[in-house]
C-alpha atoms as a PDB file:
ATOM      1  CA  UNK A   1      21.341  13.824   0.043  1.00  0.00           C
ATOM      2  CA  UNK A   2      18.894  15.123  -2.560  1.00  0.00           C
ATOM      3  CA  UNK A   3      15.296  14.540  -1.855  1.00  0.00           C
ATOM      4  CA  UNK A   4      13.776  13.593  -4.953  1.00  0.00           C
ATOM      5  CA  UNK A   5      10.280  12.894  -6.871  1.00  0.00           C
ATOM      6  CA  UNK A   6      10.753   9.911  -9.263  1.00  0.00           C
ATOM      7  CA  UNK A   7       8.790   7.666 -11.897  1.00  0.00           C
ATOM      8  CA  UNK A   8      10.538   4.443 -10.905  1.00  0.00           C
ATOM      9  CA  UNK A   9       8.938   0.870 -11.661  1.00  0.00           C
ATOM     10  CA  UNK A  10       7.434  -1.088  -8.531  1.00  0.00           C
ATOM     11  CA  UNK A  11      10.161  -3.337  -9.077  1.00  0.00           C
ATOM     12  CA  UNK A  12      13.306  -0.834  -8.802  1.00  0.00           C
ATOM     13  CA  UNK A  13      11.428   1.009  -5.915  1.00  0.00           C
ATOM     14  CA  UNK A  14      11.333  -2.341  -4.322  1.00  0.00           C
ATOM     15  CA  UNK A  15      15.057  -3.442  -4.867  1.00  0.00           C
ATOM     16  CA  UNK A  16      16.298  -0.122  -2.827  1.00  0.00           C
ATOM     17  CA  UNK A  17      16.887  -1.834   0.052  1.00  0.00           C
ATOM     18  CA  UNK A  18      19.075   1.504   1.125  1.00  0.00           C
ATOM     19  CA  UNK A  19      16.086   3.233   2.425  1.00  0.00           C
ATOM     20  CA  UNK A  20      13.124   2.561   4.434  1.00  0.00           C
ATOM     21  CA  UNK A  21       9.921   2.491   3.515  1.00  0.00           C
ATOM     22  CA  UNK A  22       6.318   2.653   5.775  1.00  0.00           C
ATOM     23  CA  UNK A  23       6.688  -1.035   5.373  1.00  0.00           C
ATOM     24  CA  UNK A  24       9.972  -1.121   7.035  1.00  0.00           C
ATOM     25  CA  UNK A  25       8.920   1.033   9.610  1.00  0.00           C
ATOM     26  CA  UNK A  26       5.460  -1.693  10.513  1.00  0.00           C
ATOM     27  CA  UNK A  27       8.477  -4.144  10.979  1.00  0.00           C
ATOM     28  CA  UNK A  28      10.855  -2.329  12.521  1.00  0.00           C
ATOM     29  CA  UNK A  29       7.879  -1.662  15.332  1.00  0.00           C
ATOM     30  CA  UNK A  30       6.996  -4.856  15.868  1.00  0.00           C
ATOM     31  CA  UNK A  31      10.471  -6.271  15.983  1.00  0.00           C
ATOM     32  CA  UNK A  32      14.113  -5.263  14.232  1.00  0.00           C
ATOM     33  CA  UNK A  33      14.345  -8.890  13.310  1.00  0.00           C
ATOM     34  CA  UNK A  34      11.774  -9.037  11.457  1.00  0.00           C
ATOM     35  CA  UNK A  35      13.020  -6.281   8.986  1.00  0.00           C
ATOM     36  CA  UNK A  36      16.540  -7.553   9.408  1.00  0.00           C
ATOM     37  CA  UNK A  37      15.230 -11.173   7.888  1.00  0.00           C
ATOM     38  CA  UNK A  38      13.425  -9.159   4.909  1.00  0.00           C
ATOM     39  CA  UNK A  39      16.544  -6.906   4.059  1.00  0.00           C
ATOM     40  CA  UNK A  40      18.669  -9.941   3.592  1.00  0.00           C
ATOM     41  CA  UNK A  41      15.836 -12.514   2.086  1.00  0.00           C
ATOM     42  CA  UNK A  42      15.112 -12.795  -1.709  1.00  0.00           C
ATOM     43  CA  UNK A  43      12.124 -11.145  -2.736  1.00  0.00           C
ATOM     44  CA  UNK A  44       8.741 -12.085  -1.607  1.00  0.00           C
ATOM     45  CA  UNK A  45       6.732 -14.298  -4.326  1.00  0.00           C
ATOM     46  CA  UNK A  46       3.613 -12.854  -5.227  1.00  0.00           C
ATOM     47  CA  UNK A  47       0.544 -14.165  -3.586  1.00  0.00           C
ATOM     48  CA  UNK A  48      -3.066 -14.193  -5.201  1.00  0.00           C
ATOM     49  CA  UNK A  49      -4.367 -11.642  -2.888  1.00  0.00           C
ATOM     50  CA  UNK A  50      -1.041  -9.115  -3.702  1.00  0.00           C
ATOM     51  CA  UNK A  51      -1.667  -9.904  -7.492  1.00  0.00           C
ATOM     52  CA  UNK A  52      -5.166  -9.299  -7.109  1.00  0.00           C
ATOM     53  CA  UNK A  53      -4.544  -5.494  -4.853  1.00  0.00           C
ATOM     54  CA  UNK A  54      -1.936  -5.188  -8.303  1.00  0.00           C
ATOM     55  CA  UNK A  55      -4.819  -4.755 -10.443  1.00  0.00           C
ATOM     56  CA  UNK A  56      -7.207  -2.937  -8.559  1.00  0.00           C
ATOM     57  CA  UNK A  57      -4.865   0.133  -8.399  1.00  0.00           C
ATOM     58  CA  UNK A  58      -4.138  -0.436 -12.248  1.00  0.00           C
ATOM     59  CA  UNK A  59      -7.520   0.287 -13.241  1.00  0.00           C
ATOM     60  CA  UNK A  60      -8.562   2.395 -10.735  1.00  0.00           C
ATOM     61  CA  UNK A  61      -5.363   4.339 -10.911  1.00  0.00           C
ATOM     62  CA  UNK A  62      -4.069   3.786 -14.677  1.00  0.00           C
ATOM     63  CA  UNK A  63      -7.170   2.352 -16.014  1.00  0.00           C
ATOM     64  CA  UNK A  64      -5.183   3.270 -19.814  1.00  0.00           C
ATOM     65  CA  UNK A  65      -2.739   0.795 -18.681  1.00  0.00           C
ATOM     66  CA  UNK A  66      -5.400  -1.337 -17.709  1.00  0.00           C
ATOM     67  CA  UNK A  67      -6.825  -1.831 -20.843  1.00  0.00           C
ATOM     68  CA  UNK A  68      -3.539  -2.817 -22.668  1.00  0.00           C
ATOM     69  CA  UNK A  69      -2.505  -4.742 -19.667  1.00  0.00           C
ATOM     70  CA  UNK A  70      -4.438  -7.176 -18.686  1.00  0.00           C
ATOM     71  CA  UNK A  71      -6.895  -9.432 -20.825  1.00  0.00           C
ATOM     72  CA  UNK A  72      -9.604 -11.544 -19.453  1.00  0.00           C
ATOM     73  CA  UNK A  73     -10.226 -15.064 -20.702  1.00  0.00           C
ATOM     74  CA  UNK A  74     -13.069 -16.755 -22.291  1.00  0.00           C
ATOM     75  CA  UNK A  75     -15.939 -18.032 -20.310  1.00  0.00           C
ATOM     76  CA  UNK A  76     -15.425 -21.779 -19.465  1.00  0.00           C
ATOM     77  CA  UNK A  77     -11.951 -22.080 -21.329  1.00  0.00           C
ATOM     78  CA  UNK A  78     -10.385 -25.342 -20.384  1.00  0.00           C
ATOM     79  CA  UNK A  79      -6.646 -25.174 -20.386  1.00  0.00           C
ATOM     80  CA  UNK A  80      -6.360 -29.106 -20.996  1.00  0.00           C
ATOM     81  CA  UNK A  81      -7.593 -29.339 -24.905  1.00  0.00           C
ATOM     82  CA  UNK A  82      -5.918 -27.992 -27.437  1.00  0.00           C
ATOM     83  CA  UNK A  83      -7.723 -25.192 -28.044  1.00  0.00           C
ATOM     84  CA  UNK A  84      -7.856 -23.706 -24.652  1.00  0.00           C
ATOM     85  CA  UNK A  85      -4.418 -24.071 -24.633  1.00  0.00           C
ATOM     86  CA  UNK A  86      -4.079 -22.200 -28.215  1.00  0.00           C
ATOM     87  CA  UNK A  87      -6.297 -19.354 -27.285  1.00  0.00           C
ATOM     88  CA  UNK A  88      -4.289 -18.859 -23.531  1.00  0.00           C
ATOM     89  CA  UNK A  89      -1.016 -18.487 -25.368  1.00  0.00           C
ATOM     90  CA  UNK A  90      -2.844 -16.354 -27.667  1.00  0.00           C
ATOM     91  CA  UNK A  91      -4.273 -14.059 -25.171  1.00  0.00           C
ATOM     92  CA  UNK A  92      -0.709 -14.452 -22.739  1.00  0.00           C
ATOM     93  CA  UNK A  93       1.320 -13.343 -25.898  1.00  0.00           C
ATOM     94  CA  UNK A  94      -0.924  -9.923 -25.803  1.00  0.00           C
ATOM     95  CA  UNK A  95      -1.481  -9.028 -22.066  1.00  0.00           C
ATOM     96  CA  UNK A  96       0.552  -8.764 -19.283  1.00  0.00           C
ATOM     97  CA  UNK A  97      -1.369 -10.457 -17.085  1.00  0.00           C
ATOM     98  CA  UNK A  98      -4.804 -12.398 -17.618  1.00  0.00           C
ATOM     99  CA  UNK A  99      -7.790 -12.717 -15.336  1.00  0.00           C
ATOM    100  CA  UNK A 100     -10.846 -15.241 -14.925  1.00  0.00           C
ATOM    101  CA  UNK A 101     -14.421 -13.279 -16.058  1.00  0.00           C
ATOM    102  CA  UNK A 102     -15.152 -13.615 -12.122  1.00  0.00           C
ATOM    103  CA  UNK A 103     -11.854 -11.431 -11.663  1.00  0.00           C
ATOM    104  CA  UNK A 104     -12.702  -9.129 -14.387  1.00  0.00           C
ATOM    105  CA  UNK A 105     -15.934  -8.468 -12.812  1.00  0.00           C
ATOM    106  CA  UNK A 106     -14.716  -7.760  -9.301  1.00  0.00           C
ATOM    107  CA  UNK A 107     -11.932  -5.407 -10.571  1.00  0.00           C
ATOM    108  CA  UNK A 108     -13.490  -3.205 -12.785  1.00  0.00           C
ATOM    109  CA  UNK A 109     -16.564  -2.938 -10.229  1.00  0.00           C
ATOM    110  CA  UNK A 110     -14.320  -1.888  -7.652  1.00  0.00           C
ATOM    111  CA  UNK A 111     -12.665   0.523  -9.659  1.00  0.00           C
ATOM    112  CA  UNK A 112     -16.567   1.565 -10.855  1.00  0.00           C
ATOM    113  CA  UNK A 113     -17.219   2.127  -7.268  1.00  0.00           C
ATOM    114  CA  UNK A 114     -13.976   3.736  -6.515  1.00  0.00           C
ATOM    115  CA  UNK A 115     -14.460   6.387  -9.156  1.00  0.00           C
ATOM    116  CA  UNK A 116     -18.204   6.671  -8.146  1.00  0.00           C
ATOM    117  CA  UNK A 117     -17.320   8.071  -4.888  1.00  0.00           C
ATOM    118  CA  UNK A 118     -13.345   9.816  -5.494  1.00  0.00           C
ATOM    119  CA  UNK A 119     -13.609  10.813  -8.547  1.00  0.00           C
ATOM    120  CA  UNK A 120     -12.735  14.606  -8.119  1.00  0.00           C
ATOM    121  CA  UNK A 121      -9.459  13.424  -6.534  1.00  0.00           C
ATOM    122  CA  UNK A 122      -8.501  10.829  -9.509  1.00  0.00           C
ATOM    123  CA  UNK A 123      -9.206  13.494 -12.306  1.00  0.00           C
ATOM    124  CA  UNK A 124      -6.121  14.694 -12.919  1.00  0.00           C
ATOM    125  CA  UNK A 125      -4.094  13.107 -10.140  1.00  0.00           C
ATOM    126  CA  UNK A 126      -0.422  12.419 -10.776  1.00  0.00           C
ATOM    127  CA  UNK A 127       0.195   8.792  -9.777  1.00  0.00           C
ATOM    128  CA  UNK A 128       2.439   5.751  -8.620  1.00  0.00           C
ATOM    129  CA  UNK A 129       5.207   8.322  -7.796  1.00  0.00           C
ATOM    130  CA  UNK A 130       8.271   6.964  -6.012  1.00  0.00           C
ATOM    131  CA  UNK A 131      10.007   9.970  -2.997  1.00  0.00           C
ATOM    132  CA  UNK A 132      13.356   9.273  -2.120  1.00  0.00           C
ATOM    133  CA  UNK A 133      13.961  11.677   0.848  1.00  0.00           C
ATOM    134  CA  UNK A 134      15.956  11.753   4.188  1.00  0.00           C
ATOM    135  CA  UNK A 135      14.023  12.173   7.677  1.00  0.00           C
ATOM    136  CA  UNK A 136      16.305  12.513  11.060  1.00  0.00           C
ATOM    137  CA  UNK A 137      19.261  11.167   9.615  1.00  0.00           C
ATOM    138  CA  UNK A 138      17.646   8.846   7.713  1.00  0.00           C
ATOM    139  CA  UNK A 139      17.115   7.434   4.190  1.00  0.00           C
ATOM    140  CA  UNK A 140      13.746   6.904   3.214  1.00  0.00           C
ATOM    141  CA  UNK A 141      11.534   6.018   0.641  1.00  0.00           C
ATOM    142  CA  UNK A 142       7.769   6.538  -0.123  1.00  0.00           C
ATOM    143  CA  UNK A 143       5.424   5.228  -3.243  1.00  0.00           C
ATOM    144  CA  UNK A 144       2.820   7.186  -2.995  1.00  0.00           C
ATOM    145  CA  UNK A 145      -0.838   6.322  -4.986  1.00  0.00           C
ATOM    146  CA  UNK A 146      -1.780   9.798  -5.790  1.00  0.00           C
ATOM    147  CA  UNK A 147      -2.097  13.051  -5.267  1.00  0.00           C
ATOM    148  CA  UNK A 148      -3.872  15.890  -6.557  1.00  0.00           C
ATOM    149  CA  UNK A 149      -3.299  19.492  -5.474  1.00  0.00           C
ATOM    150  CA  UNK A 150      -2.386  19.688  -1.733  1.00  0.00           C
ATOM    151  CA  UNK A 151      -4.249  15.976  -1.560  1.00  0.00           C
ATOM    152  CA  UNK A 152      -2.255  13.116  -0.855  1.00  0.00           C
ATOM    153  CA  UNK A 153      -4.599   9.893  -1.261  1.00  0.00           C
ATOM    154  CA  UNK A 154      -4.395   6.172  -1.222  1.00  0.00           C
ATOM    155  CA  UNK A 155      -6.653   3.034  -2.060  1.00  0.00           C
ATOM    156  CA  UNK A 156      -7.413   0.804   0.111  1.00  0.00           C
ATOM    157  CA  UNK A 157      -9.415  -2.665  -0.455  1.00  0.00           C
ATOM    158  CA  UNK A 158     -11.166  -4.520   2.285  1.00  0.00           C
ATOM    159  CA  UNK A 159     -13.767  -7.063   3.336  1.00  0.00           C
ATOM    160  CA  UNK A 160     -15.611  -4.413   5.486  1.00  0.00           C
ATOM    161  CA  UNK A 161     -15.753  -0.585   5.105  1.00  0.00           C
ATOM    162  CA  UNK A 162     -17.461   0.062   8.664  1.00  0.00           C
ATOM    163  CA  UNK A 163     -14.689  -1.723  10.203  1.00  0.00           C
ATOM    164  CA  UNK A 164     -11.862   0.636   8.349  1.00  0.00           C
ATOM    165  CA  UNK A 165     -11.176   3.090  11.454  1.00  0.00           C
ATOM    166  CA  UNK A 166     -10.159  -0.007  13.812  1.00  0.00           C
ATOM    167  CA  UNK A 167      -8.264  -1.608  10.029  1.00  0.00           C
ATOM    168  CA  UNK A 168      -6.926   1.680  10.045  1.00  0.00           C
ATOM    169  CA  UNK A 169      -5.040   1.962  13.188  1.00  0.00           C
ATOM    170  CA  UNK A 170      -4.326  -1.626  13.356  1.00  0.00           C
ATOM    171  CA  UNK A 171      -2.095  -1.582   9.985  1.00  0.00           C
ATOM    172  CA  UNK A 172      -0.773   1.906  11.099  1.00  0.00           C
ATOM    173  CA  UNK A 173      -2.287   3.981   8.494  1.00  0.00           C
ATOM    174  CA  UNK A 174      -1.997   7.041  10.282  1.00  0.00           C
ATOM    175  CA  UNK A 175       1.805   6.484   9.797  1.00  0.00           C
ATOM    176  CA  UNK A 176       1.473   5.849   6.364  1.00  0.00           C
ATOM    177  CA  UNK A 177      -0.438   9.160   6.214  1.00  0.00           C
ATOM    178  CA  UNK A 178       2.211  11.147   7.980  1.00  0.00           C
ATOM    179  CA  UNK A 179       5.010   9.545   6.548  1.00  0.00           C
ATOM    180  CA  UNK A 180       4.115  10.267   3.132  1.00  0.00           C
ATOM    181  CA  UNK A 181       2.822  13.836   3.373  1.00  0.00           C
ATOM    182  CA  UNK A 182       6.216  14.457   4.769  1.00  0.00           C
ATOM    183  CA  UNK A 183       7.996  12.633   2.034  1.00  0.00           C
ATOM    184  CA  UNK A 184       5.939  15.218  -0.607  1.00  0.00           C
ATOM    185  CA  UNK A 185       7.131  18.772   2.184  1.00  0.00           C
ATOM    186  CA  UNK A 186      10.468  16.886   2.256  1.00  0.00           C
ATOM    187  CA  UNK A 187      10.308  17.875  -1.941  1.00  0.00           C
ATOM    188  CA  UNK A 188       8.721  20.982  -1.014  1.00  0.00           C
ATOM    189  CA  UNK A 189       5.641  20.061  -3.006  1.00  0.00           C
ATOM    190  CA  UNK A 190       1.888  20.915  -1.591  1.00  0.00           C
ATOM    191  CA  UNK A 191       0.942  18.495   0.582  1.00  0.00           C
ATOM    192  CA  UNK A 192      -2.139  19.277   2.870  1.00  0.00           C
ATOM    193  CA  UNK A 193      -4.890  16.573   3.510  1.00  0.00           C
ATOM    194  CA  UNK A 194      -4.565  12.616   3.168  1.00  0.00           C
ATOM    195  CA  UNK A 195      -7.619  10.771   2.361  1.00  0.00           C
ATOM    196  CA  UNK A 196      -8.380   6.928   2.030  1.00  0.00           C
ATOM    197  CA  UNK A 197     -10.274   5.617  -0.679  1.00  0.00           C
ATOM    198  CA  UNK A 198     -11.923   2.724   0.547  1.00  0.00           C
ATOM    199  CA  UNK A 199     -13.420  -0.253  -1.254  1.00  0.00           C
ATOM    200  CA  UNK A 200     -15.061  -3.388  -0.592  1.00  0.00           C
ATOM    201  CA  UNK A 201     -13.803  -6.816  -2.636  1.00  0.00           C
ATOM    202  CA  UNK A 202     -17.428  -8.227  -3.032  1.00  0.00           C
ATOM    203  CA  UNK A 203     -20.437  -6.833  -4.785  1.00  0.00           C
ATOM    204  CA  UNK A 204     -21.733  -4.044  -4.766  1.00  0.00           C
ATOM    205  CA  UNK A 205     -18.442  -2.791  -3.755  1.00  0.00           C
ATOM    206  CA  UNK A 206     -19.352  -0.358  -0.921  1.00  0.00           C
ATOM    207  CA  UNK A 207     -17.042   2.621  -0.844  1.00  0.00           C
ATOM    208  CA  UNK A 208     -16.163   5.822   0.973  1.00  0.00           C
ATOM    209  CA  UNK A 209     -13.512   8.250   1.473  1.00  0.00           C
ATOM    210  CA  UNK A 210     -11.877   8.325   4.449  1.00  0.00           C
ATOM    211  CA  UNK A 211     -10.250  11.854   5.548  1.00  0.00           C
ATOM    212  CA  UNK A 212      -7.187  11.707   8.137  1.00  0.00           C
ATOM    213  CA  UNK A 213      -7.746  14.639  10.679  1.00  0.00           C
ATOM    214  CA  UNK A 214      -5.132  16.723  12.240  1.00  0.00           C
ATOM    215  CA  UNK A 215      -4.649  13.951  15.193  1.00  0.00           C
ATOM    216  CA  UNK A 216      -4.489  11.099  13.371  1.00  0.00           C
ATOM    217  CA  UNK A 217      -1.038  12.616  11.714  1.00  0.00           C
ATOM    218  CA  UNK A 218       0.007  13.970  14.134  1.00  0.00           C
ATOM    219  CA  UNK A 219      -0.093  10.697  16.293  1.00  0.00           C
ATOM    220  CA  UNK A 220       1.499   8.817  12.946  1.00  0.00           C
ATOM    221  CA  UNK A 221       3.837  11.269  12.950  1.00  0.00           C
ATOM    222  CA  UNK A 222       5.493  10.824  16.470  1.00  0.00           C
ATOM    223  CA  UNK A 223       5.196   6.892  15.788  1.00  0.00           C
ATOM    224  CA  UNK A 224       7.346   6.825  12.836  1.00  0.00           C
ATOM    225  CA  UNK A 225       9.902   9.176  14.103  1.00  0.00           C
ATOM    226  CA  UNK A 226      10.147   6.785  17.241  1.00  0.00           C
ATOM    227  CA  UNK A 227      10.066   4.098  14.675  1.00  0.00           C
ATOM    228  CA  UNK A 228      13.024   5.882  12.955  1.00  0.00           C
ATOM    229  CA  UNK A 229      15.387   6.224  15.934  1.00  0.00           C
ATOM    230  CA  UNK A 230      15.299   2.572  16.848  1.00  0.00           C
ATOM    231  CA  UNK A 231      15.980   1.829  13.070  1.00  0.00           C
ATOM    232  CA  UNK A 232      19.151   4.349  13.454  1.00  0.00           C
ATOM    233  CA  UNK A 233      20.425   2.657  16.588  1.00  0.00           C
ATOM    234  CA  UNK A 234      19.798  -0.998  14.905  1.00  0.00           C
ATOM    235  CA  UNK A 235      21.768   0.332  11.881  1.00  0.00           C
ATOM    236  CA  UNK A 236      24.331   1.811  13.939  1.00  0.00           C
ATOM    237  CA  UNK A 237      25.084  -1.078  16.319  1.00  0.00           C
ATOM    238  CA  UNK A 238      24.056  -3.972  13.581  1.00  0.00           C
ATOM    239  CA  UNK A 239      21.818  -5.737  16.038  1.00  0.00           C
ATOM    240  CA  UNK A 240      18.748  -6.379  14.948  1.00  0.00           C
ATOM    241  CA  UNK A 241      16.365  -7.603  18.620  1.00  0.00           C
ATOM    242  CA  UNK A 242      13.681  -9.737  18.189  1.00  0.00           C
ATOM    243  CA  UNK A 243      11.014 -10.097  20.854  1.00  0.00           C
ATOM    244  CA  UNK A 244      11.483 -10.116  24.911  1.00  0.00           C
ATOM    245  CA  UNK A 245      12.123 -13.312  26.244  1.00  0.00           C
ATOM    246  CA  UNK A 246       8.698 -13.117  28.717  1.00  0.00           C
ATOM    247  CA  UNK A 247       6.095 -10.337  28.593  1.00  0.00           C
ATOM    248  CA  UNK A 248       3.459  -9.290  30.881  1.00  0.00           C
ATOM    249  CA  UNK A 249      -0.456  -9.967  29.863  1.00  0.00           C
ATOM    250  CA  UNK A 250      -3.117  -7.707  31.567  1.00  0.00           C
ATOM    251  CA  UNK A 251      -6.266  -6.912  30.915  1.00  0.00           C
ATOM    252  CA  UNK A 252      -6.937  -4.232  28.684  1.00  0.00           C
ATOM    253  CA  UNK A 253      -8.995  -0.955  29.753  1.00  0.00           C
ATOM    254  CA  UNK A 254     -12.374  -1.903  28.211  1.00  0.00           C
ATOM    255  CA  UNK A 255     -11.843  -5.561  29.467  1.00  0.00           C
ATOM    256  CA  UNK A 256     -11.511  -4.297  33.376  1.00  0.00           C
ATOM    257  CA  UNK A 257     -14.689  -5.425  35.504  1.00  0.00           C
ATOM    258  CA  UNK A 258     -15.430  -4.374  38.542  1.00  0.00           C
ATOM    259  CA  UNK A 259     -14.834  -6.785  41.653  1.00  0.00           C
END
């Protein structure tokens, strides 16, 4: 199996259901089932807050194709009279996709702010790339934001930048990290440091950049390669477990008190 660097559409990376992904892999740790159900299910509509991480990384990433992309509508346009509806087909005829002024403002502040604070890694970067590489046996697959030099990087939006490191580990990012800085050594392209570029969704759009330290992949690392074997086993054996019937709750460590 060739590994391979490739400029494929969200869509067709998407429909490979041959490979995993980091995605997958999230399911695949919290229960086989779950990415058993998504293999075999159509694909998942798009919800307001997917549509609306869409076109953050278009104009933060390909702010060219943001600009011929998506068009934002009139102040107060009603849809019900005529001429709001004549001026939306007007304006849906040109764009891809069309957003509220309140949208527009929120998007292109982010990506403002996003700039404002990476913009030595997005100068230049090469973007939206799509790995299709083989780890332990394994297919996998990897879309990967950017990367410029040995810099790996990818944007992240959320409600609260202070609260990142605990987002962080909670949605695995660490295994993202490792998992796609292999995918680039797997291609035996540079691939040194992964950063986060992190963005609040409200005004004024606090942002930072977020460097992953030697630990934090190397603790992703050993995660998705665990992550990996049980996905090789489920393959092998087609059975896909869901949870255990009864678990065990105890206190955590920073709960215990003393008696």
């Amino acid at each position: 199996m060739k590994n391979q660097i490739l400029r494929l559409s969200a869509a067709d990376y998407h429909a490979d259901k041959t490979r995993i992904s980091k995605h997958g892999l999230d399911l695949i740790h919290r229960a086989p089932a779950l990415y058993d159900h998504e293999r075999l299910s159509p694909p998942r509509e798009q919800t307001p807050a997917m549509r609306m991480g869409e076109l953050v990384h278009l104009a933060v990433l390909e702010p060219d194709l943001y600009k011929t992309g998506v068009g934002a509508l009139p102040e107060g346009l009603d849809r019900r009279t005529k001429e709001g509806k004549t001026v939306y087909a007007e304006l849906s005829s040109q764009y891809r996709y069309l957003v509220t002024p309140a949208e527009a403002a929120d998007i292109l502040g982010m990506a403002e702010a996003a700039r404002a604070v990476a913009g030595s890694l997005l100068a230049g970067a090469t973007v939206e790339e799509s790995i299709r590489w083989e780890r332990a046996g394994v297919a996998c697959k990897s879309r990967i934001d950017g990367r410029n030099g040995g810099v790996v990087f990818d944007l992240k939006t959320t409600t609260d930048a202070t609260a990142f490191e605990r987002e962080a580990f909670r949605y695995r990012y660490h295994v993202q990290a490792a998992f796609y800085l292999d995918a680039l050594r797997a291609c035996e392209q540079p691939a040194e440091r992964f950063a986060f570029v992190v963005v609040e969704k409200t005004a004024p759009y606090l942002s930072t950049v977020f460097w992953a330290d030697d630990d934090v992949i190397d603790a992703g690392r050993i995660e998705y390669l665990r992550d990996l074997e049980i996905y090789k086993r489920c393959l092998a054996d087609d059975y896909w477990p869901g949870l255990p019937e009864e678990q065990t709750l105890s206190l955590p460590q920073w709960m215990e008190v003393s008696k």
